[in-house]
PDBML (XML) file of the C-alpha atoms, coordinates in Angstrom:
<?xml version="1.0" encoding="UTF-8" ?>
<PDBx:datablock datablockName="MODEL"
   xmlns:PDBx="http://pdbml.pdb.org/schema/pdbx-v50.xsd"
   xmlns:xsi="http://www.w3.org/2001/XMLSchema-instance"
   xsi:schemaLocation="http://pdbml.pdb.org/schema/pdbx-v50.xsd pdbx-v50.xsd">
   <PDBx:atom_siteCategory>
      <PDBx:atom_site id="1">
         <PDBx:B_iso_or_equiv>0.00</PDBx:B_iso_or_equiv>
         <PDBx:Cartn_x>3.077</PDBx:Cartn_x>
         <PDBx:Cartn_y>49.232</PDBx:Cartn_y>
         <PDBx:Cartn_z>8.937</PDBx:Cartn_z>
         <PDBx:auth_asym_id>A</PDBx:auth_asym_id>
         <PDBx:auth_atom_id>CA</PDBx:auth_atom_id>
         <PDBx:auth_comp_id>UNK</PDBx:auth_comp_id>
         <PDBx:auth_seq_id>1</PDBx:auth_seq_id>
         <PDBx:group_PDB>ATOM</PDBx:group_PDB>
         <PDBx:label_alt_id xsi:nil="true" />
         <PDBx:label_asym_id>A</PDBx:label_asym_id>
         <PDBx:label_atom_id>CA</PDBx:label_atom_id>
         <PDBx:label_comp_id>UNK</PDBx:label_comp_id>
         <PDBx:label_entity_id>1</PDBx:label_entity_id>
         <PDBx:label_seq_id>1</PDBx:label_seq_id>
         <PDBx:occupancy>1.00</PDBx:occupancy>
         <PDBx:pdbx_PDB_model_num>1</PDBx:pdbx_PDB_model_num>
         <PDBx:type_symbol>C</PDBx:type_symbol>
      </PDBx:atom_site>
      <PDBx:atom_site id="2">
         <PDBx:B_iso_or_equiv>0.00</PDBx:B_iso_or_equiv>
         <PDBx:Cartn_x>2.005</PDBx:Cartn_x>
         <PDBx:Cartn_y>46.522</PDBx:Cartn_y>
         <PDBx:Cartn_z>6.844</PDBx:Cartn_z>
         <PDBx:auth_asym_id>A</PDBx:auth_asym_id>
         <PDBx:auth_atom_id>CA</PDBx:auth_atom_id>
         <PDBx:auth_comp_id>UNK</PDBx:auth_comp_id>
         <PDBx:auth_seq_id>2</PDBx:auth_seq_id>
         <PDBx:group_PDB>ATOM</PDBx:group_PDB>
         <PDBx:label_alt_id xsi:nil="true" />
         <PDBx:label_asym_id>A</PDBx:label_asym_id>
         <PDBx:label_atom_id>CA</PDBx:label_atom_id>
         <PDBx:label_comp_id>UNK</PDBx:label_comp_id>
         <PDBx:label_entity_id>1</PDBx:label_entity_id>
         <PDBx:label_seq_id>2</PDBx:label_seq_id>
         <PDBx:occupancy>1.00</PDBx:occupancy>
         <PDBx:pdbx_PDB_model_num>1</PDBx:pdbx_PDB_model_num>
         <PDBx:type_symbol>C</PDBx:type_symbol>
      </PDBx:atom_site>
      <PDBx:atom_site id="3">
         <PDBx:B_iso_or_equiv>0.00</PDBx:B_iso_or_equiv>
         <PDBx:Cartn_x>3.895</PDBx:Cartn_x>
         <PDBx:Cartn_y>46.118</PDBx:Cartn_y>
         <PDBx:Cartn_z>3.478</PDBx:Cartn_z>
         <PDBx:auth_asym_id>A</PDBx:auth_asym_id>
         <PDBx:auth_atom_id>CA</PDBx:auth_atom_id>
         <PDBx:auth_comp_id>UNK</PDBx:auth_comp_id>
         <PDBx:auth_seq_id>3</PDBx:auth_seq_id>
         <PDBx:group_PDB>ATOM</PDBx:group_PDB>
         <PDBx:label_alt_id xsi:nil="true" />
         <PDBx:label_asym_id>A</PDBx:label_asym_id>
         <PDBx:label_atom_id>CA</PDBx:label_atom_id>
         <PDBx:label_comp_id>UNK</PDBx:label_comp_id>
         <PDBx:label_entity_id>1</PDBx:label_entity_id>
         <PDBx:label_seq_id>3</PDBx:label_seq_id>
         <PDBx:occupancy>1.00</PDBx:occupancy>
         <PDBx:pdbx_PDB_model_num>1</PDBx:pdbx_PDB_model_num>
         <PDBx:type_symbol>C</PDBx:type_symbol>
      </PDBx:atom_site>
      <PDBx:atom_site id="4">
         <PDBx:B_iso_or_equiv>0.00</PDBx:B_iso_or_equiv>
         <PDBx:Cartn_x>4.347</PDBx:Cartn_x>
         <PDBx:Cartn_y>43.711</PDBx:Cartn_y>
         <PDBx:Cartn_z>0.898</PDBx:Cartn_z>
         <PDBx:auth_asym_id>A</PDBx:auth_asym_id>
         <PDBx:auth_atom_id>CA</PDBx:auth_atom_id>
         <PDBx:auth_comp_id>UNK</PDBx:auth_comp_id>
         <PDBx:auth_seq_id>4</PDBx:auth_seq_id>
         <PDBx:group_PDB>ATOM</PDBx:group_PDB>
         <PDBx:label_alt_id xsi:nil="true" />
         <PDBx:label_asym_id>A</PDBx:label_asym_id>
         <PDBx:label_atom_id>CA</PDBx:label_atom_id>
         <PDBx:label_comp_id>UNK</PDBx:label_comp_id>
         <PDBx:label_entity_id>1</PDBx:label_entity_id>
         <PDBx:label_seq_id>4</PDBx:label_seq_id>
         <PDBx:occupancy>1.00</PDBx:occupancy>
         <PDBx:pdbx_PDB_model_num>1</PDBx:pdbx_PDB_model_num>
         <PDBx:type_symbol>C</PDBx:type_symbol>
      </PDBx:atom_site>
      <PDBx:atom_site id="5">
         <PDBx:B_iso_or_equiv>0.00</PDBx:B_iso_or_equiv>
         <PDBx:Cartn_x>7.996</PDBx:Cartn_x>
         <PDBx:Cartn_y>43.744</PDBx:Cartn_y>
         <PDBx:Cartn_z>-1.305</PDBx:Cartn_z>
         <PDBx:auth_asym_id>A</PDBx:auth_asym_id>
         <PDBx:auth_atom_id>CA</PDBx:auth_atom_id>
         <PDBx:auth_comp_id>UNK</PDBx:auth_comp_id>
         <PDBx:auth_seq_id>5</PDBx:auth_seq_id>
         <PDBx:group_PDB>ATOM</PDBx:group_PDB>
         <PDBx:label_alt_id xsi:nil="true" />
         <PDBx:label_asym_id>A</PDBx:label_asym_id>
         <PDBx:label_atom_id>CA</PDBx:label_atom_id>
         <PDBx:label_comp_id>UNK</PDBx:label_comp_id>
         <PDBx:label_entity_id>1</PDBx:label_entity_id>
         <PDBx:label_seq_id>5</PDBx:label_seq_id>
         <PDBx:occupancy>1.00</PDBx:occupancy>
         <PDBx:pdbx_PDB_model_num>1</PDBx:pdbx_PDB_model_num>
         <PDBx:type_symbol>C</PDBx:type_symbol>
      </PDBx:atom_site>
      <PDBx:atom_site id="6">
         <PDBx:B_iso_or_equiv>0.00</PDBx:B_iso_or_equiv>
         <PDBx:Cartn_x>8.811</PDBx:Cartn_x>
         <PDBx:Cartn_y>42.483</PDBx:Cartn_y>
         <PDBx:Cartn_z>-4.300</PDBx:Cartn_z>
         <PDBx:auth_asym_id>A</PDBx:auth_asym_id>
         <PDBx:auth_atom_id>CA</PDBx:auth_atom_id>
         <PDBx:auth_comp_id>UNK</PDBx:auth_comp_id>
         <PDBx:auth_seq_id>6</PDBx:auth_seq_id>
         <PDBx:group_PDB>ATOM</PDBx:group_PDB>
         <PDBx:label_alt_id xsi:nil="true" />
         <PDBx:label_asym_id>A</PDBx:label_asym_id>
         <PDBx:label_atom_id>CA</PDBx:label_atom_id>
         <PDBx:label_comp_id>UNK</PDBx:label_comp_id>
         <PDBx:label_entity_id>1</PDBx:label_entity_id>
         <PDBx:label_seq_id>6</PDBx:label_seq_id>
         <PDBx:occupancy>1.00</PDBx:occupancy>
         <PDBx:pdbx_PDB_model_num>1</PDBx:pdbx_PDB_model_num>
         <PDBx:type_symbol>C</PDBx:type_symbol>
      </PDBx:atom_site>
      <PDBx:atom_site id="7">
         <PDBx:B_iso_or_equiv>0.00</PDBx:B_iso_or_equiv>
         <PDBx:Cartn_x>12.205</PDBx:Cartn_x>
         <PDBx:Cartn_y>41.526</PDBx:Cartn_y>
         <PDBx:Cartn_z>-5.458</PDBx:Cartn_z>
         <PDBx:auth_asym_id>A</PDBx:auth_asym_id>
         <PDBx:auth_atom_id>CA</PDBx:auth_atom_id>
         <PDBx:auth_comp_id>UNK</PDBx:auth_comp_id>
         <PDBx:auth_seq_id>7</PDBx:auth_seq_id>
         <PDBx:group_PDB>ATOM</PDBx:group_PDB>
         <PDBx:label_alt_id xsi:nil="true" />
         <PDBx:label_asym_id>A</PDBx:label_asym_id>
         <PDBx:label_atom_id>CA</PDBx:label_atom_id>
         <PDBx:label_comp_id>UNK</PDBx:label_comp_id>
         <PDBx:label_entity_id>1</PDBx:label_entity_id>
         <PDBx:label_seq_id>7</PDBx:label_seq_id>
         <PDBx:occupancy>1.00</PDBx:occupancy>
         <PDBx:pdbx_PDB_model_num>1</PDBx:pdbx_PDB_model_num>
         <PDBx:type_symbol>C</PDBx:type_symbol>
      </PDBx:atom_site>
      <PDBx:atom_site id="8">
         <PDBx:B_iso_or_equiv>0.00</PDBx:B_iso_or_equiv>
         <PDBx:Cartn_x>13.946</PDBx:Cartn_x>
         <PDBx:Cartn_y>39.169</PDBx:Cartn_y>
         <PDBx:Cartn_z>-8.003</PDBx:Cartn_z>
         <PDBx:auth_asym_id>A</PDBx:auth_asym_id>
         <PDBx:auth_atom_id>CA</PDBx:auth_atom_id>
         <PDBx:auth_comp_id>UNK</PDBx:auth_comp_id>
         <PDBx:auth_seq_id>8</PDBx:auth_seq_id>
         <PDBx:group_PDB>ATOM</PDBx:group_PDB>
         <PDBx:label_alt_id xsi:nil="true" />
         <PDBx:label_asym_id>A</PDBx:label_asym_id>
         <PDBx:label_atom_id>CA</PDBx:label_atom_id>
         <PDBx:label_comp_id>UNK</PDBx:label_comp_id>
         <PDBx:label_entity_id>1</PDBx:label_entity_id>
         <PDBx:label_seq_id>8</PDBx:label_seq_id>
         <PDBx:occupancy>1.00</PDBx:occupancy>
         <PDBx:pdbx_PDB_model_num>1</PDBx:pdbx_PDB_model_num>
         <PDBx:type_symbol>C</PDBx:type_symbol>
      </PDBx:atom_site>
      <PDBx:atom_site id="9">
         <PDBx:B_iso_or_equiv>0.00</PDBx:B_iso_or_equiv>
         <PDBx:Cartn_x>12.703</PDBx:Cartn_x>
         <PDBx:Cartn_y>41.076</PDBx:Cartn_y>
         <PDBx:Cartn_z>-11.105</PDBx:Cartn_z>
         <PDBx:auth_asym_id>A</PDBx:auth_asym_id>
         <PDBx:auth_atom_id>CA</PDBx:auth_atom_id>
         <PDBx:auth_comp_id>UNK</PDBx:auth_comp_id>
         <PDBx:auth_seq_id>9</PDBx:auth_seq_id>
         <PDBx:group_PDB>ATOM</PDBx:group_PDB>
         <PDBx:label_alt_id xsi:nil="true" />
         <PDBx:label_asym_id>A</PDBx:label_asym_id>
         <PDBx:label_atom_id>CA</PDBx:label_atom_id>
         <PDBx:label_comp_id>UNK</PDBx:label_comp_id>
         <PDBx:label_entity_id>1</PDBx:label_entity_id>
         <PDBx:label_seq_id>9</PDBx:label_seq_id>
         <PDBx:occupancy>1.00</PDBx:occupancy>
         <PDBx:pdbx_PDB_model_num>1</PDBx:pdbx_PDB_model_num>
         <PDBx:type_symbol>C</PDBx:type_symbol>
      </PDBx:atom_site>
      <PDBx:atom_site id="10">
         <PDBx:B_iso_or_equiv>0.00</PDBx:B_iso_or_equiv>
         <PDBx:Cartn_x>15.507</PDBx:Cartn_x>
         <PDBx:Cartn_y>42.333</PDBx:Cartn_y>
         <PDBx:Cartn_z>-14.014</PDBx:Cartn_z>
         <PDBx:auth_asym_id>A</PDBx:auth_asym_id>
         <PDBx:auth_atom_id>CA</PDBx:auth_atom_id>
         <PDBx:auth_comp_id>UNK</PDBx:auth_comp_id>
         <PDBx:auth_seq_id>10</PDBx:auth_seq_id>
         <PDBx:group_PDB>ATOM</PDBx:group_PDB>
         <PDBx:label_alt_id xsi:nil="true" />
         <PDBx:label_asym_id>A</PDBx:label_asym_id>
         <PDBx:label_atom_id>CA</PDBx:label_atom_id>
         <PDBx:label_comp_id>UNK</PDBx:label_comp_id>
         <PDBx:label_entity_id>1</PDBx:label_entity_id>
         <PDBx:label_seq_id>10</PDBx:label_seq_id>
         <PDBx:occupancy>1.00</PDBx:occupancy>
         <PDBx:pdbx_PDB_model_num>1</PDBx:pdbx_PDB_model_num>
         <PDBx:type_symbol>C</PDBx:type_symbol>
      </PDBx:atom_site>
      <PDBx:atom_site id="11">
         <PDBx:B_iso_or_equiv>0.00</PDBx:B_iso_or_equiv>
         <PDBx:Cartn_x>16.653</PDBx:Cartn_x>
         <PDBx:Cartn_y>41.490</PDBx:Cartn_y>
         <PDBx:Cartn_z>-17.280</PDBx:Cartn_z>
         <PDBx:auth_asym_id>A</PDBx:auth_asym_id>
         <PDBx:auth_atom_id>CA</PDBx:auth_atom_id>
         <PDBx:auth_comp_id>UNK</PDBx:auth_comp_id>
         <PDBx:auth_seq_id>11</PDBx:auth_seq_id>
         <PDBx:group_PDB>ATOM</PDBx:group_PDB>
         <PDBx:label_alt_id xsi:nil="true" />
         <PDBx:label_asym_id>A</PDBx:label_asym_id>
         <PDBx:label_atom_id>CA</PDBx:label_atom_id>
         <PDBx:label_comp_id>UNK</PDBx:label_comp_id>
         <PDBx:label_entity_id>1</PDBx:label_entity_id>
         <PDBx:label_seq_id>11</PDBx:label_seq_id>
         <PDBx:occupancy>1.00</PDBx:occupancy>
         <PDBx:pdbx_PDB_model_num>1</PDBx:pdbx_PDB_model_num>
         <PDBx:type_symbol>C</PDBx:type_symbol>
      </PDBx:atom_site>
      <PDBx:atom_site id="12">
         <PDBx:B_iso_or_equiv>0.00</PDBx:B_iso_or_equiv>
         <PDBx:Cartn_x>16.453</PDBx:Cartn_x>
         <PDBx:Cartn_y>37.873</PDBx:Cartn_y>
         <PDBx:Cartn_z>-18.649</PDBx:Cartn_z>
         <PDBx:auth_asym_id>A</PDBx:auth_asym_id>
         <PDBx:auth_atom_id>CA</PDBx:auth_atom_id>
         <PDBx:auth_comp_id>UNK</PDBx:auth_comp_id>
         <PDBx:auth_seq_id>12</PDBx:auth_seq_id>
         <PDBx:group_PDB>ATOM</PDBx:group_PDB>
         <PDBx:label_alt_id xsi:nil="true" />
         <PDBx:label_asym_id>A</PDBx:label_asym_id>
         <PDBx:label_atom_id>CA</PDBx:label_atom_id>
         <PDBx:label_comp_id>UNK</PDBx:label_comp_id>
         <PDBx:label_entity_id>1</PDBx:label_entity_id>
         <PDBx:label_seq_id>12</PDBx:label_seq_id>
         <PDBx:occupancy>1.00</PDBx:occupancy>
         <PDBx:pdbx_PDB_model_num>1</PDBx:pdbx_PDB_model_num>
         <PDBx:type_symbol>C</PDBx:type_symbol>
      </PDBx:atom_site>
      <PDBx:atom_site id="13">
         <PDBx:B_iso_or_equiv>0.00</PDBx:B_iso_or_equiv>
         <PDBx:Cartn_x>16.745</PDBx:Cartn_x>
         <PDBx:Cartn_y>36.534</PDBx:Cartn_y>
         <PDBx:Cartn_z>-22.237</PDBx:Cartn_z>
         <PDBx:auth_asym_id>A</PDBx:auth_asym_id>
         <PDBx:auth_atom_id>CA</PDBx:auth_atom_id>
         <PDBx:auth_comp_id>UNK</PDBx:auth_comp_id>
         <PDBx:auth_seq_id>13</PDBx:auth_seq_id>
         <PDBx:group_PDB>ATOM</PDBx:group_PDB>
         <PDBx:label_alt_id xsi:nil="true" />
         <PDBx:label_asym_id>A</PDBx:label_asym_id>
         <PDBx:label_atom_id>CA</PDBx:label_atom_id>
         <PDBx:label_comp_id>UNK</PDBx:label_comp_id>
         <PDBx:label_entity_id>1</PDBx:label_entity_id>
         <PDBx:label_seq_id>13</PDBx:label_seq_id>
         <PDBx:occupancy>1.00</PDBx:occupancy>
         <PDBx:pdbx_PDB_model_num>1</PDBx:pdbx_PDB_model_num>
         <PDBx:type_symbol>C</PDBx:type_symbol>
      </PDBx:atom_site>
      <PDBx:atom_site id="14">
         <PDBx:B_iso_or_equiv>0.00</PDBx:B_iso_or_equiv>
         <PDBx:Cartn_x>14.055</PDBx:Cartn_x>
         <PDBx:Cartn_y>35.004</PDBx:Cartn_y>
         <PDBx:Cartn_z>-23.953</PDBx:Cartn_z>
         <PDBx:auth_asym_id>A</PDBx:auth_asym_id>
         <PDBx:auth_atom_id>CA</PDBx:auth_atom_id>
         <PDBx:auth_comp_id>UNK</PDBx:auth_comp_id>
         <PDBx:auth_seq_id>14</PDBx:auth_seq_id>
         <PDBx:group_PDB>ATOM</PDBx:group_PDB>
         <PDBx:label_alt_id xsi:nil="true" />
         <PDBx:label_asym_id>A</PDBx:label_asym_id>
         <PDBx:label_atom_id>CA</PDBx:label_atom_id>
         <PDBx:label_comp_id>UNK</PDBx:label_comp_id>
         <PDBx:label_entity_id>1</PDBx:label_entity_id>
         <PDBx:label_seq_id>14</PDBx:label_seq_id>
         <PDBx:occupancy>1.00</PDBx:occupancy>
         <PDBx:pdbx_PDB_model_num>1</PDBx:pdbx_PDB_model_num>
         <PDBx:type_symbol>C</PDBx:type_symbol>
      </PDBx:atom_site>
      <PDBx:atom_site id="15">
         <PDBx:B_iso_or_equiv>0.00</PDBx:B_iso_or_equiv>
         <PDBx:Cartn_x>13.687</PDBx:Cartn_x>
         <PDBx:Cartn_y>31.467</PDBx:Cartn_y>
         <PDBx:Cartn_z>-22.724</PDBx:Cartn_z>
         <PDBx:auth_asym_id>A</PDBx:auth_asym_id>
         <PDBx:auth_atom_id>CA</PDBx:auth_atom_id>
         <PDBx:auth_comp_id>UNK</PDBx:auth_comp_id>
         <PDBx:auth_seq_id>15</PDBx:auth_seq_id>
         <PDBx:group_PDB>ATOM</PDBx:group_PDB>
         <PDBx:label_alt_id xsi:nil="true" />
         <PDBx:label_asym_id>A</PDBx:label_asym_id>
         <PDBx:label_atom_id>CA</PDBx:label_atom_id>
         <PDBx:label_comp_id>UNK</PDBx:label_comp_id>
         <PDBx:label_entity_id>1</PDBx:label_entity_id>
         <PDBx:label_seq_id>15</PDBx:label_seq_id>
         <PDBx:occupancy>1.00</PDBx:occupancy>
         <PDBx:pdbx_PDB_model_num>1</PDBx:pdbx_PDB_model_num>
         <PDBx:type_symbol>C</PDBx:type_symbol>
      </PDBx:atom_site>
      <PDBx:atom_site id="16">
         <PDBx:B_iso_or_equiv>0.00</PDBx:B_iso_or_equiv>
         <PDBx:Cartn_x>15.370</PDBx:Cartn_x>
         <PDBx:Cartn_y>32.396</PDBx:Cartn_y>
         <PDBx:Cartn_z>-19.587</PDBx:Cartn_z>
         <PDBx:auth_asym_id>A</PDBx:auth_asym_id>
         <PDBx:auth_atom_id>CA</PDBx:auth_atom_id>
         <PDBx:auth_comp_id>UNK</PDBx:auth_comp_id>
         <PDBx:auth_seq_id>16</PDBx:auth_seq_id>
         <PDBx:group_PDB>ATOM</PDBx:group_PDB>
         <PDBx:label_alt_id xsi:nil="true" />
         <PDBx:label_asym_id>A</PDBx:label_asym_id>
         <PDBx:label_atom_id>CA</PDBx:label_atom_id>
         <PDBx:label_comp_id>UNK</PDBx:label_comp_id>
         <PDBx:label_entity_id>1</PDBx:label_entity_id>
         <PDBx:label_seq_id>16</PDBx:label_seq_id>
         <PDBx:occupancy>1.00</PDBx:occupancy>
         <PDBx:pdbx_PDB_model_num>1</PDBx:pdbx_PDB_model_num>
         <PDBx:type_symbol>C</PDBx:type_symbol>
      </PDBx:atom_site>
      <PDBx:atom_site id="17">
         <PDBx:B_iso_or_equiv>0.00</PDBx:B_iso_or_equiv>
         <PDBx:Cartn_x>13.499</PDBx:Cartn_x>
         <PDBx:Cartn_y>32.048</PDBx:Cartn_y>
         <PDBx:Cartn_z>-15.999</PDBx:Cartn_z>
         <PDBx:auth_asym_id>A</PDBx:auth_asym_id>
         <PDBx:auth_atom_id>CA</PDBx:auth_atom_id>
         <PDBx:auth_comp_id>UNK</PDBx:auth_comp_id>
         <PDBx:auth_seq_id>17</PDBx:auth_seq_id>
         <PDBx:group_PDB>ATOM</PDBx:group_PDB>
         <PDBx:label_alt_id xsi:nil="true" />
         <PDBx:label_asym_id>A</PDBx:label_asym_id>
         <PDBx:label_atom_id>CA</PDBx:label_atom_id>
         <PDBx:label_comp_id>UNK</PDBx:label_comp_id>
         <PDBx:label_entity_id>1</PDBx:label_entity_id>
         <PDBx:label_seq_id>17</PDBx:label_seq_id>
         <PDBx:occupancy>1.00</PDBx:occupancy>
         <PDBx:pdbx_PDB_model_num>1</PDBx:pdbx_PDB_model_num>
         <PDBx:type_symbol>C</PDBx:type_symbol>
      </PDBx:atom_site>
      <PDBx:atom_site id="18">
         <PDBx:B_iso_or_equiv>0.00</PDBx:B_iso_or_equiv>
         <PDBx:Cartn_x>13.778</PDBx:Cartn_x>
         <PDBx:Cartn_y>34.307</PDBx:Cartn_y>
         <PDBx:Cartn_z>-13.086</PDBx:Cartn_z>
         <PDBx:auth_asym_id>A</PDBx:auth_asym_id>
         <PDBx:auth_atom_id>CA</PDBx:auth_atom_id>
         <PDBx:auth_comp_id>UNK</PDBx:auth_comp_id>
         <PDBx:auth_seq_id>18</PDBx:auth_seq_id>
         <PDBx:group_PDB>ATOM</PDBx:group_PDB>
         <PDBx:label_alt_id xsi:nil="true" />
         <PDBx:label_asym_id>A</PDBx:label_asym_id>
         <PDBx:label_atom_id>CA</PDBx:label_atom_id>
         <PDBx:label_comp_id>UNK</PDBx:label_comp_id>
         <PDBx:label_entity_id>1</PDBx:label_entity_id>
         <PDBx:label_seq_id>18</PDBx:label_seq_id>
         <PDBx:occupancy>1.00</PDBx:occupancy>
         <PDBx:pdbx_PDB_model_num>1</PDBx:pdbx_PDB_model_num>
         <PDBx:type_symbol>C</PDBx:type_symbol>
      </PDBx:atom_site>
      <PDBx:atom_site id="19">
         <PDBx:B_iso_or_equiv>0.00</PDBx:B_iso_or_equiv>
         <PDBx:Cartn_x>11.841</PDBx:Cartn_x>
         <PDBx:Cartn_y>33.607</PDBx:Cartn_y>
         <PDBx:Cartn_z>-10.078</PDBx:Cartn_z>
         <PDBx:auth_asym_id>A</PDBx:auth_asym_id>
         <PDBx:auth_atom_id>CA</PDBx:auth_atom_id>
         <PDBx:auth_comp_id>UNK</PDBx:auth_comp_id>
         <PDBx:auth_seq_id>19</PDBx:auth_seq_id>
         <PDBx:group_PDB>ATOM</PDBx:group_PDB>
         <PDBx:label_alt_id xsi:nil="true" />
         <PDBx:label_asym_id>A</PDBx:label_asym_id>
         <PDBx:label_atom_id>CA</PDBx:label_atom_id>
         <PDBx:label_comp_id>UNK</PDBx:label_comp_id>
         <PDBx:label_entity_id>1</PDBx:label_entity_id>
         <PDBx:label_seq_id>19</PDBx:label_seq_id>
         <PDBx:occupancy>1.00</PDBx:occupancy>
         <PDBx:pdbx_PDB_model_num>1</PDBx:pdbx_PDB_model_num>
         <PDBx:type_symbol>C</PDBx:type_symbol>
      </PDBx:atom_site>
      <PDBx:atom_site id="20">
         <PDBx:B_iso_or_equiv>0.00</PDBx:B_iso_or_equiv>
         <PDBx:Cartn_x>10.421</PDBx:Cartn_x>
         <PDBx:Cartn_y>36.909</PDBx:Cartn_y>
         <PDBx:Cartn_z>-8.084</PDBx:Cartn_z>
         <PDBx:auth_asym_id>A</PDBx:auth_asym_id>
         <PDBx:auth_atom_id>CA</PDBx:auth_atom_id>
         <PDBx:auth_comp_id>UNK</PDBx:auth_comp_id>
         <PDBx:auth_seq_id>20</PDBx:auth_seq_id>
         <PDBx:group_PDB>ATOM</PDBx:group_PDB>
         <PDBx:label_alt_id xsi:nil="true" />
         <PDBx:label_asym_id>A</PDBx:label_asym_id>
         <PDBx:label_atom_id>CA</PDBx:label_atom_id>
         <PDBx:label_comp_id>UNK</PDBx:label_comp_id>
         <PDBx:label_entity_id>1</PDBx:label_entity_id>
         <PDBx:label_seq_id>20</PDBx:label_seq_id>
         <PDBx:occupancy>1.00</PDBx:occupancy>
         <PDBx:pdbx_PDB_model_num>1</PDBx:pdbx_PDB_model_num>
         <PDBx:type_symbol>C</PDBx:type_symbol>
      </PDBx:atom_site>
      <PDBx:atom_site id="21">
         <PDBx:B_iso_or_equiv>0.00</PDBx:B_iso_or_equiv>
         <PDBx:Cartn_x>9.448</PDBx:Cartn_x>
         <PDBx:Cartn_y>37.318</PDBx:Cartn_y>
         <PDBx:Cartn_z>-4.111</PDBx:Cartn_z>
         <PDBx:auth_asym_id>A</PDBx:auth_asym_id>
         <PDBx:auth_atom_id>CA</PDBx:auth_atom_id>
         <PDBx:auth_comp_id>UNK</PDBx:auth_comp_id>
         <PDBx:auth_seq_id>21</PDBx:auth_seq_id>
         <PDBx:group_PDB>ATOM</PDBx:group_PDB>
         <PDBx:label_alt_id xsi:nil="true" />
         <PDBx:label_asym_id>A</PDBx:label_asym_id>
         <PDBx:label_atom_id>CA</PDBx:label_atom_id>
         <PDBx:label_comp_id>UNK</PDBx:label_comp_id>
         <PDBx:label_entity_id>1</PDBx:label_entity_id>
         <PDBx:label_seq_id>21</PDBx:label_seq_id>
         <PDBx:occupancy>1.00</PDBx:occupancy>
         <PDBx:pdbx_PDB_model_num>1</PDBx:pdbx_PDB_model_num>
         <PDBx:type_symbol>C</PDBx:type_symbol>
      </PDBx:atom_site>
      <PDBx:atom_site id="22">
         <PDBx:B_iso_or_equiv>0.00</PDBx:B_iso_or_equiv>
         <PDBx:Cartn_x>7.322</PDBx:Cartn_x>
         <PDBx:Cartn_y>38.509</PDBx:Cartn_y>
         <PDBx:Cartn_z>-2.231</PDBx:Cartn_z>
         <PDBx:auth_asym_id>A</PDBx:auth_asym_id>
         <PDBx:auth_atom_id>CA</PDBx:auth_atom_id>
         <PDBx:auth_comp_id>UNK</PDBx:auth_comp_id>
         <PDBx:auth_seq_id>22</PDBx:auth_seq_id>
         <PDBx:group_PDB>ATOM</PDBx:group_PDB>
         <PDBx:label_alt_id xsi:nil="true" />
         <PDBx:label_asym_id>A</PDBx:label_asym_id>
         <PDBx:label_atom_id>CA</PDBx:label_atom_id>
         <PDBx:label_comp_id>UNK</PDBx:label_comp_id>
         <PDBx:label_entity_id>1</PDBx:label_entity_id>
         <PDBx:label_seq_id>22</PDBx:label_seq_id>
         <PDBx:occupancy>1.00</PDBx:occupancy>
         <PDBx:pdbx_PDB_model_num>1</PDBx:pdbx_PDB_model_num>
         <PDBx:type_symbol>C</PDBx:type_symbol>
      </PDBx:atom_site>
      <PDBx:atom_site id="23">
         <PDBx:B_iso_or_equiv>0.00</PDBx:B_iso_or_equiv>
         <PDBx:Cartn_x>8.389</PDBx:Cartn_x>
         <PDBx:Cartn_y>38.961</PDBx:Cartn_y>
         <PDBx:Cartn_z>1.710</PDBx:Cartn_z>
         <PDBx:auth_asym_id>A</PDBx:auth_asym_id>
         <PDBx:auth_atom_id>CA</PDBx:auth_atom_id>
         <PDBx:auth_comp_id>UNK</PDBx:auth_comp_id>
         <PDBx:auth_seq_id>23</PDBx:auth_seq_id>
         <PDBx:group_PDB>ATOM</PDBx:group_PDB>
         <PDBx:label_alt_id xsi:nil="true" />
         <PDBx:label_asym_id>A</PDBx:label_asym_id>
         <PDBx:label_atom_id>CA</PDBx:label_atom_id>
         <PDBx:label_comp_id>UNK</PDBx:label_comp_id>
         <PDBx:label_entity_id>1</PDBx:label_entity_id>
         <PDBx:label_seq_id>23</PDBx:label_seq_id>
         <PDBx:occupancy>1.00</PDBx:occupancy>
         <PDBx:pdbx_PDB_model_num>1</PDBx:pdbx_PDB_model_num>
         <PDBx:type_symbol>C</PDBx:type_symbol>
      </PDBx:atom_site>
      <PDBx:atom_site id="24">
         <PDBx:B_iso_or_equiv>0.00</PDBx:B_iso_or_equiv>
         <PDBx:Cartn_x>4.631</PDBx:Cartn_x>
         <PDBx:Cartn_y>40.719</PDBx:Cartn_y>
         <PDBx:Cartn_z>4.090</PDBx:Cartn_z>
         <PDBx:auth_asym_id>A</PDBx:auth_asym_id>
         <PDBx:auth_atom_id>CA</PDBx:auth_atom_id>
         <PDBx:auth_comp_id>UNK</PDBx:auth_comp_id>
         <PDBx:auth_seq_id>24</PDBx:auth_seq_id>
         <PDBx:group_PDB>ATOM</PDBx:group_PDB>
         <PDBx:label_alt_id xsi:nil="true" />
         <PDBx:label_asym_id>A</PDBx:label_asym_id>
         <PDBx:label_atom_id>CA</PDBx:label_atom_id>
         <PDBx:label_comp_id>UNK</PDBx:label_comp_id>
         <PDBx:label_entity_id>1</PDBx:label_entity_id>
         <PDBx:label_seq_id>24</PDBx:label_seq_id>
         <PDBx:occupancy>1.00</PDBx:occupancy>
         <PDBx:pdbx_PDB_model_num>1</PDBx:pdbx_PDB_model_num>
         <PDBx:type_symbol>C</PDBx:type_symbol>
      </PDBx:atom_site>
   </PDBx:atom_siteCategory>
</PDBx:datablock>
């Protein structure tokens, strides 16, 4: 089955960084 998931996504303050992935 071919997927794609995201993760690394929440809550971050303005001026803050997060960095989301993306594993096929």
């Amino acid at each position: 089955q071919l997927q794609l998931v995201e993760s690394g996504g929440g809550l971050a303050q303005p001026g803050g960084s997060l960095t989301l992935s993306c594993a096929a």
